[in-house]
N, C-alpha and C. Protein backbone atom coordinates (compact mmCIF):
# COMPACT_ATOMS: atom_id res chain seq x y z
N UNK A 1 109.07 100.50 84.15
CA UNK A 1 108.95 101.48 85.22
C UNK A 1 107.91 101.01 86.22
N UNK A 2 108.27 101.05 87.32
CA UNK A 2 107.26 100.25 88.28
C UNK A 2 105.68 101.44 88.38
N UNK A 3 105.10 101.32 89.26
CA UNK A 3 104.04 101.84 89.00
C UNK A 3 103.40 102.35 90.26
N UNK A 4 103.88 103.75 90.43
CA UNK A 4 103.63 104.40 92.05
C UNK A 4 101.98 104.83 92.86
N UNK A 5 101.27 104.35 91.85
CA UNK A 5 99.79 104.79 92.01
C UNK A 5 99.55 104.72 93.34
N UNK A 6 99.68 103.50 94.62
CA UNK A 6 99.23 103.21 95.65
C UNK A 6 99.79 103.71 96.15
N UNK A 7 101.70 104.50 96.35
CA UNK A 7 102.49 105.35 96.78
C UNK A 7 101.93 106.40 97.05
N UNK A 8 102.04 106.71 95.70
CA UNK A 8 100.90 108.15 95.63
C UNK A 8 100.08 108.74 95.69
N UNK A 9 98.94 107.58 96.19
CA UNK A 9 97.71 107.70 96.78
C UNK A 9 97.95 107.79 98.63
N UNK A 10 98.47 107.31 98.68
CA UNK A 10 99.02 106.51 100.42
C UNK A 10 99.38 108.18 100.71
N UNK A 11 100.30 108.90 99.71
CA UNK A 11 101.15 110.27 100.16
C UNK A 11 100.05 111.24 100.57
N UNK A 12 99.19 111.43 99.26
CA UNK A 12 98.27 112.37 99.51
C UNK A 12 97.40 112.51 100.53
N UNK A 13 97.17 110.99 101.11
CA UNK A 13 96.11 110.89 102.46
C UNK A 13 96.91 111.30 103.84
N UNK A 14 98.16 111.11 103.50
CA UNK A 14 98.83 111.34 104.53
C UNK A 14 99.14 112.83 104.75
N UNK A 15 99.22 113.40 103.77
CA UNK A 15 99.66 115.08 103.40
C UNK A 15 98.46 115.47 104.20
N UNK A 16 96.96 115.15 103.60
CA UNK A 16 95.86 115.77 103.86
C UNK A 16 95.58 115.63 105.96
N UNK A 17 95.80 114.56 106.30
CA UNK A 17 96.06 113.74 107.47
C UNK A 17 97.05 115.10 108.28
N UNK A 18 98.01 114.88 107.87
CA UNK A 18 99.19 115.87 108.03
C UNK A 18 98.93 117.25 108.83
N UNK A 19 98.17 117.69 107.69
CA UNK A 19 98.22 119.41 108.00
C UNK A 19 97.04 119.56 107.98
N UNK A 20 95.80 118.67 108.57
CA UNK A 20 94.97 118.42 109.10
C UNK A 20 93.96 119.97 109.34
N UNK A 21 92.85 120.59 108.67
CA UNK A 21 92.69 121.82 109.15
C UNK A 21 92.55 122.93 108.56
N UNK A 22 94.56 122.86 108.04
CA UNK A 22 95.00 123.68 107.18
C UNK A 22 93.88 124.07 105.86
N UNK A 23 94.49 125.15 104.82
CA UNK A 23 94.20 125.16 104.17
C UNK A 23 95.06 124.30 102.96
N UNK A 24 94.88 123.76 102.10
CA UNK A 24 95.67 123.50 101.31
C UNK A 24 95.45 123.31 99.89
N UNK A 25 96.26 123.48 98.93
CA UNK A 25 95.57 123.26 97.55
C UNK A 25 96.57 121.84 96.75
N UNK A 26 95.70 121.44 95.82
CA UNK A 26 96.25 120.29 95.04
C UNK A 26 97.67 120.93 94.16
N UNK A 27 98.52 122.33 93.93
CA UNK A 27 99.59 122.30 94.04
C UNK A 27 100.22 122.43 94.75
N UNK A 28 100.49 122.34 96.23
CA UNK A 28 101.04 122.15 97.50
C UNK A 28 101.35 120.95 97.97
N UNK A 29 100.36 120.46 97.20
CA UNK A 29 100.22 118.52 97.80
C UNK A 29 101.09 117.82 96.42
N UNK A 30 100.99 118.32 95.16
CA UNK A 30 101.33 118.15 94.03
C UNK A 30 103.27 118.34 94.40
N UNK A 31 103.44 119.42 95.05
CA UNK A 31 105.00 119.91 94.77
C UNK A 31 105.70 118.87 95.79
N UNK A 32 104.84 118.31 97.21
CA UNK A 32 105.18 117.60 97.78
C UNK A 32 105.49 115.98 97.05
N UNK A 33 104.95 116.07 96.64
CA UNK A 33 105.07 114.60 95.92
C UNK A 33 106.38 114.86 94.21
N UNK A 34 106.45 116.02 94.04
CA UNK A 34 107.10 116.57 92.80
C UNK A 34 106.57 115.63 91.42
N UNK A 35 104.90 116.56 91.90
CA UNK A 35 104.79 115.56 90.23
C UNK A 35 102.94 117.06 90.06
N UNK A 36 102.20 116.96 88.84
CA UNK A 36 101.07 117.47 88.77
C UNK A 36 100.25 117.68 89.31
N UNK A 37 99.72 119.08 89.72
CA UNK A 37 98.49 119.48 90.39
C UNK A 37 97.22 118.63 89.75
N UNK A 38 97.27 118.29 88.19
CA UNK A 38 96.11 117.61 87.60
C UNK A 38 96.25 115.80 87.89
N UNK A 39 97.44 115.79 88.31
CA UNK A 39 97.33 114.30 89.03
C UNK A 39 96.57 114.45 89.98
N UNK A 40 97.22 115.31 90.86
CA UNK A 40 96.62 115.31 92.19
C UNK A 40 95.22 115.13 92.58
N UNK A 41 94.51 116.25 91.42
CA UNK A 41 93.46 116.49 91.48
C UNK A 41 92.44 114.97 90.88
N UNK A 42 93.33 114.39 90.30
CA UNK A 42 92.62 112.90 89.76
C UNK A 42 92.90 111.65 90.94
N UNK A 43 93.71 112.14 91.38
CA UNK A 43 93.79 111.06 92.97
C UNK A 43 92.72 111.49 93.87
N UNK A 44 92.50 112.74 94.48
CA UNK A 44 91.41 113.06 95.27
C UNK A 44 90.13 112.89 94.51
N UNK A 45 90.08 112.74 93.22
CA UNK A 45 88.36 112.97 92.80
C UNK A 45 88.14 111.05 92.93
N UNK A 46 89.40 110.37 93.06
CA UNK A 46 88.66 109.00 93.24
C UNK A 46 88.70 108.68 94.68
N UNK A 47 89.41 109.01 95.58
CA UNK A 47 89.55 109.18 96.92
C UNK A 47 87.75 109.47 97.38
N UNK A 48 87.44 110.82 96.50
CA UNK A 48 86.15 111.20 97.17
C UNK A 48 85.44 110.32 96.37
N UNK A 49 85.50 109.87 95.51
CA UNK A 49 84.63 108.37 94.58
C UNK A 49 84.13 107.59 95.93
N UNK A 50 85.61 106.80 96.52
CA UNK A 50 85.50 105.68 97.56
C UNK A 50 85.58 106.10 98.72
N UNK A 51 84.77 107.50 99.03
CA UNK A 51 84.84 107.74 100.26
C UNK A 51 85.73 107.99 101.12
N UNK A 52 86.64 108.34 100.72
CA UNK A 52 87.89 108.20 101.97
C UNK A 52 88.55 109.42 101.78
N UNK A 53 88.06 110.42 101.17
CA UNK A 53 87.66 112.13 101.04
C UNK A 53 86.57 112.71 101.33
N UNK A 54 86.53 113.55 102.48
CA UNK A 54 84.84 114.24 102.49
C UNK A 54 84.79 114.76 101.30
N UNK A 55 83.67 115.36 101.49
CA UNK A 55 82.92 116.32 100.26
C UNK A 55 83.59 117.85 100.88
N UNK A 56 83.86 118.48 100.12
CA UNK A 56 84.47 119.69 100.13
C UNK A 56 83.53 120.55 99.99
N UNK A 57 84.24 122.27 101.05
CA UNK A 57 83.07 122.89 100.51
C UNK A 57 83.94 124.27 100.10
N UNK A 58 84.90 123.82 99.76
CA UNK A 58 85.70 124.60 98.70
C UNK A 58 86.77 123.86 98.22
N UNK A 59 87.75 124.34 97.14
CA UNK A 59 89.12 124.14 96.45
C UNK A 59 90.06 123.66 97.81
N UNK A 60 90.13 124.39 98.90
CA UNK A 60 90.87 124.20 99.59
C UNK A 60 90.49 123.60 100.97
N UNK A 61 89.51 123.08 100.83
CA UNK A 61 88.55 122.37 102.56
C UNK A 61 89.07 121.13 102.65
N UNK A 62 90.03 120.37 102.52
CA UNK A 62 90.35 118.94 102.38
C UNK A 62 90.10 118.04 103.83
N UNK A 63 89.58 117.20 103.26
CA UNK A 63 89.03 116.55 104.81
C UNK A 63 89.06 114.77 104.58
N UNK A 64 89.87 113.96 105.18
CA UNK A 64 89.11 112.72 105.60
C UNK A 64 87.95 112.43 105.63
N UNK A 65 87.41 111.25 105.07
CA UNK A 65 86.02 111.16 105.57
C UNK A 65 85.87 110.55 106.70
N UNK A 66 87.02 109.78 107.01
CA UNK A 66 86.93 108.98 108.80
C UNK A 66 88.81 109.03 109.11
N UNK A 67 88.38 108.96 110.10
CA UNK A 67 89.59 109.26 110.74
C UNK A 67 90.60 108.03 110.61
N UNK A 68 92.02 108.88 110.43
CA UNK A 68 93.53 108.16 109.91
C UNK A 68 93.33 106.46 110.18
N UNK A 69 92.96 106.56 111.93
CA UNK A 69 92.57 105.01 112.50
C UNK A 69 92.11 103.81 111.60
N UNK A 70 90.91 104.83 110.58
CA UNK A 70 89.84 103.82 110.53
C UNK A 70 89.73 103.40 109.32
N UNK A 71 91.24 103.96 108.68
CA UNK A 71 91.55 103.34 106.83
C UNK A 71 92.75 102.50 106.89
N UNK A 72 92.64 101.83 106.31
CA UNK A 72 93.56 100.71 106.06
C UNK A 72 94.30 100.93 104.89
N UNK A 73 95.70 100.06 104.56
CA UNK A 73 96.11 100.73 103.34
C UNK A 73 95.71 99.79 102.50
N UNK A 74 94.77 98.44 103.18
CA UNK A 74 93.98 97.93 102.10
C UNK A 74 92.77 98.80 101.58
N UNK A 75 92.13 99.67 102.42
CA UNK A 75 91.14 100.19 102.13
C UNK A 75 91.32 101.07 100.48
N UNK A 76 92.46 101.86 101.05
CA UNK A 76 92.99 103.12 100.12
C UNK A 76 93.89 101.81 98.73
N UNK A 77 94.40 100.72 98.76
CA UNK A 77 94.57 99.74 97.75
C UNK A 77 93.54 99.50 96.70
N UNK A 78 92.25 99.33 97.80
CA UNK A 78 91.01 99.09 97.00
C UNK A 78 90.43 100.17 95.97
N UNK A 79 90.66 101.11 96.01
CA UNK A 79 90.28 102.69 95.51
C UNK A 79 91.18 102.28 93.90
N UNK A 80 92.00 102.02 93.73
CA UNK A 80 93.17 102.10 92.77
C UNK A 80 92.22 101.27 91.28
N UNK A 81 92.29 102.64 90.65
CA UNK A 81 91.81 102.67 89.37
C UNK A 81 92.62 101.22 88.33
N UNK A 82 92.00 100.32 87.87
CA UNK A 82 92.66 99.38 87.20
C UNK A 82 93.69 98.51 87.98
N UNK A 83 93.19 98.33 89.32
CA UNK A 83 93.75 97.51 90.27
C UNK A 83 94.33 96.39 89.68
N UNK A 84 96.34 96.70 89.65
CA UNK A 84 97.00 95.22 89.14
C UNK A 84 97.29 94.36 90.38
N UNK A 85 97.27 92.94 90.02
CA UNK A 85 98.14 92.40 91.36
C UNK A 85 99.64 92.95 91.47
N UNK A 86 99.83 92.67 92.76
CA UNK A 86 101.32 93.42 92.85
C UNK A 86 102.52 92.38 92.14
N UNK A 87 102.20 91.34 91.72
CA UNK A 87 103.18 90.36 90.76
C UNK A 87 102.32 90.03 89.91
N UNK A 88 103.12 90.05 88.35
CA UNK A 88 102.81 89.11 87.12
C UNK A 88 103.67 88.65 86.72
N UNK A 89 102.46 87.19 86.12
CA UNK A 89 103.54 86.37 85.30
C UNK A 89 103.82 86.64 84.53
N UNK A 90 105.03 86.57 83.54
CA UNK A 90 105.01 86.19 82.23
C UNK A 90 104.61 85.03 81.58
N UNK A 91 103.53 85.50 81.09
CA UNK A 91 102.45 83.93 79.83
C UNK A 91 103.45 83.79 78.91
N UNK A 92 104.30 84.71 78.35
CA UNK A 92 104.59 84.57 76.97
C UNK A 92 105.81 83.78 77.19
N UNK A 93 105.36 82.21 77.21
CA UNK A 93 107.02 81.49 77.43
C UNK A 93 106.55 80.56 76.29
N UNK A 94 107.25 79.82 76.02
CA UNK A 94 107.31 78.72 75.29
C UNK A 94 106.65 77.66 75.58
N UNK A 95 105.77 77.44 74.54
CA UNK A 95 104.85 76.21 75.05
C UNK A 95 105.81 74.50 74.26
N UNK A 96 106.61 74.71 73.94
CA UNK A 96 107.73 73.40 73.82
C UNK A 96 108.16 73.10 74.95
N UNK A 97 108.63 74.30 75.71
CA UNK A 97 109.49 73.48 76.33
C UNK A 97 109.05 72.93 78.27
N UNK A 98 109.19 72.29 78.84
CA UNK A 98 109.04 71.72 79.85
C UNK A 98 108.55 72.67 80.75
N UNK A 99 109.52 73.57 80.73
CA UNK A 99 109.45 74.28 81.72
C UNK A 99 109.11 75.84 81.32
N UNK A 100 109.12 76.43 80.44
CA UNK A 100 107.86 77.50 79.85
C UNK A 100 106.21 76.64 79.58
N UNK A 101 106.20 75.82 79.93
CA UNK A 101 104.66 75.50 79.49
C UNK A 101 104.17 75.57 80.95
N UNK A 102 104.97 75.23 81.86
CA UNK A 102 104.77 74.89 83.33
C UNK A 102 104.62 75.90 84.31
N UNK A 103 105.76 76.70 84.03
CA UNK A 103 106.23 77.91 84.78
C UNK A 103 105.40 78.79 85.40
N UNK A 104 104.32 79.69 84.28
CA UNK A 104 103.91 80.34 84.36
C UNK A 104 102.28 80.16 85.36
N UNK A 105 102.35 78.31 85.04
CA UNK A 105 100.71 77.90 86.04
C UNK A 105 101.46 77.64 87.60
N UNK A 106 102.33 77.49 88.01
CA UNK A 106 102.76 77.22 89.00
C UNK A 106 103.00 78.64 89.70
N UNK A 107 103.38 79.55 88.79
CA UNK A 107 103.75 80.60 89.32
C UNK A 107 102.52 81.69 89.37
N UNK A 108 101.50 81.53 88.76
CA UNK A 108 100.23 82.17 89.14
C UNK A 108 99.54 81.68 90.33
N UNK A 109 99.68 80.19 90.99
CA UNK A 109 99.32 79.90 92.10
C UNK A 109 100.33 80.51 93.21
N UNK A 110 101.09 80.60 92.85
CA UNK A 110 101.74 81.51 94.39
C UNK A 110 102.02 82.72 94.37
N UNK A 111 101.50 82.92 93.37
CA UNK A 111 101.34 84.74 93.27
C UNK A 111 100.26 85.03 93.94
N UNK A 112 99.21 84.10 93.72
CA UNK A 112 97.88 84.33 94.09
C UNK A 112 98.08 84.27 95.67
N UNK A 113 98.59 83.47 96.39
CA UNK A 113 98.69 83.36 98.02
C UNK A 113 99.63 84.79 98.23
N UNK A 114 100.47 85.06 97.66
CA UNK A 114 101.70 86.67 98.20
C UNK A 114 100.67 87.58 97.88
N UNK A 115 99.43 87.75 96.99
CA UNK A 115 98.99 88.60 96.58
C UNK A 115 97.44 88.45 98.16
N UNK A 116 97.24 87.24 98.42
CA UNK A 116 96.19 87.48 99.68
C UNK A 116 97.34 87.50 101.28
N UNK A 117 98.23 87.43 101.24
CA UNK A 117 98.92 87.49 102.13
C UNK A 117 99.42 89.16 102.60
N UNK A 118 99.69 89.85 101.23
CA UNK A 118 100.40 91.05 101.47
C UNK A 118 99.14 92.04 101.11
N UNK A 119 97.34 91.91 100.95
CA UNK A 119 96.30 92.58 101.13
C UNK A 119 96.00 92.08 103.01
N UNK A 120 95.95 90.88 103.49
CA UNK A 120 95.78 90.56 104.51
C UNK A 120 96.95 91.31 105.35
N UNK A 121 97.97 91.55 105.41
CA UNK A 121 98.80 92.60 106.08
C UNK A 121 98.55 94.27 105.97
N UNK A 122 97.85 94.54 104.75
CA UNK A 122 97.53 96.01 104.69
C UNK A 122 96.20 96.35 105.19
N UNK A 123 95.81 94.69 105.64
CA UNK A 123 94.25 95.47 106.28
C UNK A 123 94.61 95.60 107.77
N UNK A 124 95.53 95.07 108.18
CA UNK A 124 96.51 95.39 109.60
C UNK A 124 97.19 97.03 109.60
N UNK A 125 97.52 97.57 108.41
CA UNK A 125 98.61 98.60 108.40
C UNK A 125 96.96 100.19 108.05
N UNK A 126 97.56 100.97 109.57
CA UNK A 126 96.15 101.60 108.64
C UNK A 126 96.95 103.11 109.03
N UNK A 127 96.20 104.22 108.15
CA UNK A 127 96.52 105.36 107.46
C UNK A 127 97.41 106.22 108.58
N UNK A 128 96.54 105.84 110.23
CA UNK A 128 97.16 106.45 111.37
C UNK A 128 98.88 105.86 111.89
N UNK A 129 99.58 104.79 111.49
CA UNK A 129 100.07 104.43 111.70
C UNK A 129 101.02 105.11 110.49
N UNK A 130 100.67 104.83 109.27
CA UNK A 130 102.27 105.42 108.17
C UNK A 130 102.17 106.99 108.66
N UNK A 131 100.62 108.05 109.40
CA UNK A 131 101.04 109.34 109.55
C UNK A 131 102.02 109.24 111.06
N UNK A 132 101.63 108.32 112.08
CA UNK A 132 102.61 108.17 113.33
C UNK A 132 104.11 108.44 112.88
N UNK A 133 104.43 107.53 111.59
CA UNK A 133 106.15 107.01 111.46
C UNK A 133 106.39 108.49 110.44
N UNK A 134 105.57 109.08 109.59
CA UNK A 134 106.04 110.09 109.35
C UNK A 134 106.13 111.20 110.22
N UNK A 135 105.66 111.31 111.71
CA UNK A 135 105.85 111.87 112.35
C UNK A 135 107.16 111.75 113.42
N UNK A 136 107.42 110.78 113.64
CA UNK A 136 108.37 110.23 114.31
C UNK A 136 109.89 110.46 113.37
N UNK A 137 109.38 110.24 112.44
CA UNK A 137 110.59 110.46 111.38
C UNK A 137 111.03 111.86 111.35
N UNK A 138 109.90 113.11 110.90
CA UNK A 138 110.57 114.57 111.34
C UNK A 138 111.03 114.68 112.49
N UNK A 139 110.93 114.19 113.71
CA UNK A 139 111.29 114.85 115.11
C UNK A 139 112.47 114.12 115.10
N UNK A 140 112.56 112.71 114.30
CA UNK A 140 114.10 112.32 114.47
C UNK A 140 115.17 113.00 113.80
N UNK A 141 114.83 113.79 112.23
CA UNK A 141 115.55 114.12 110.93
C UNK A 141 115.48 115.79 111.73
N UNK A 142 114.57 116.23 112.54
CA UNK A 142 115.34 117.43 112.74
C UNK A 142 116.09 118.07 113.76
């Protein structure tokens, strides 16, 4: 099962981004995403960890700490509890044969370049831009 953590981090900043103001609570933001208010609530408490959540001065005060502009979706990448690269190898090959002994060192070196290539594009892609296209997207869908 792939592993939606940065999805689902990316959603919530955008939700909060969104309705900007509003009041809102972590099952509102939870039903949007169709998954736990106690997730939710474990995505924003590391959000406000790395800064990229104000400090609240209630349940429902949700705030940016800097504006959509000024986060990157490397920034909000960086936040991600047990940060995997976005490709792994498989080690477990065969050390007989030619090409399981080989495979896996060749293929950790160019994982390693897709893995600084596609952080070097998300420090280009920032929070104001995925809320632009979700905006552009309702005025087209309705």
């Amino acid at each position: 099962m792939a592993n939606t953590q940065f999805s689902d981090t990316i959603h919530v900043l955008v939700y909060i981004a969104y309705f900007k103001g509003k009041k809102m609570t972590s099952q509102e933001i939870a039903s949007s995403l169709e998954t736990s208010p106690s997730l939710i609530r474990k995505i924003m408490a590391n959000l406000k960890h790395h800064d990229l959540l104000a400090p609240t001065h209630g349940p429902t005060q949700l705030a940016l700490s800097r504006e959509p502009d000024a986060i990157t979706l490397r920034d909000i990448y960086a936040t991600l509890p047990n940060q995997a690269p976005l490709l792994n190898v498989d080690t477990h090959t065969s050390q007989n044969c030619p090409v399981g002994k080989t495979v896996p060192k060749v293929l950790t070196n160019y994982y390693a370049e897709i893995q600084a290539a596609a952080e070097a594009k998300m420090a280009k892609i920032t929070l104001q831009d995925v809320l632009n296209d979700v905006t552009l997207l309702q005025r087209l869908e309705a």
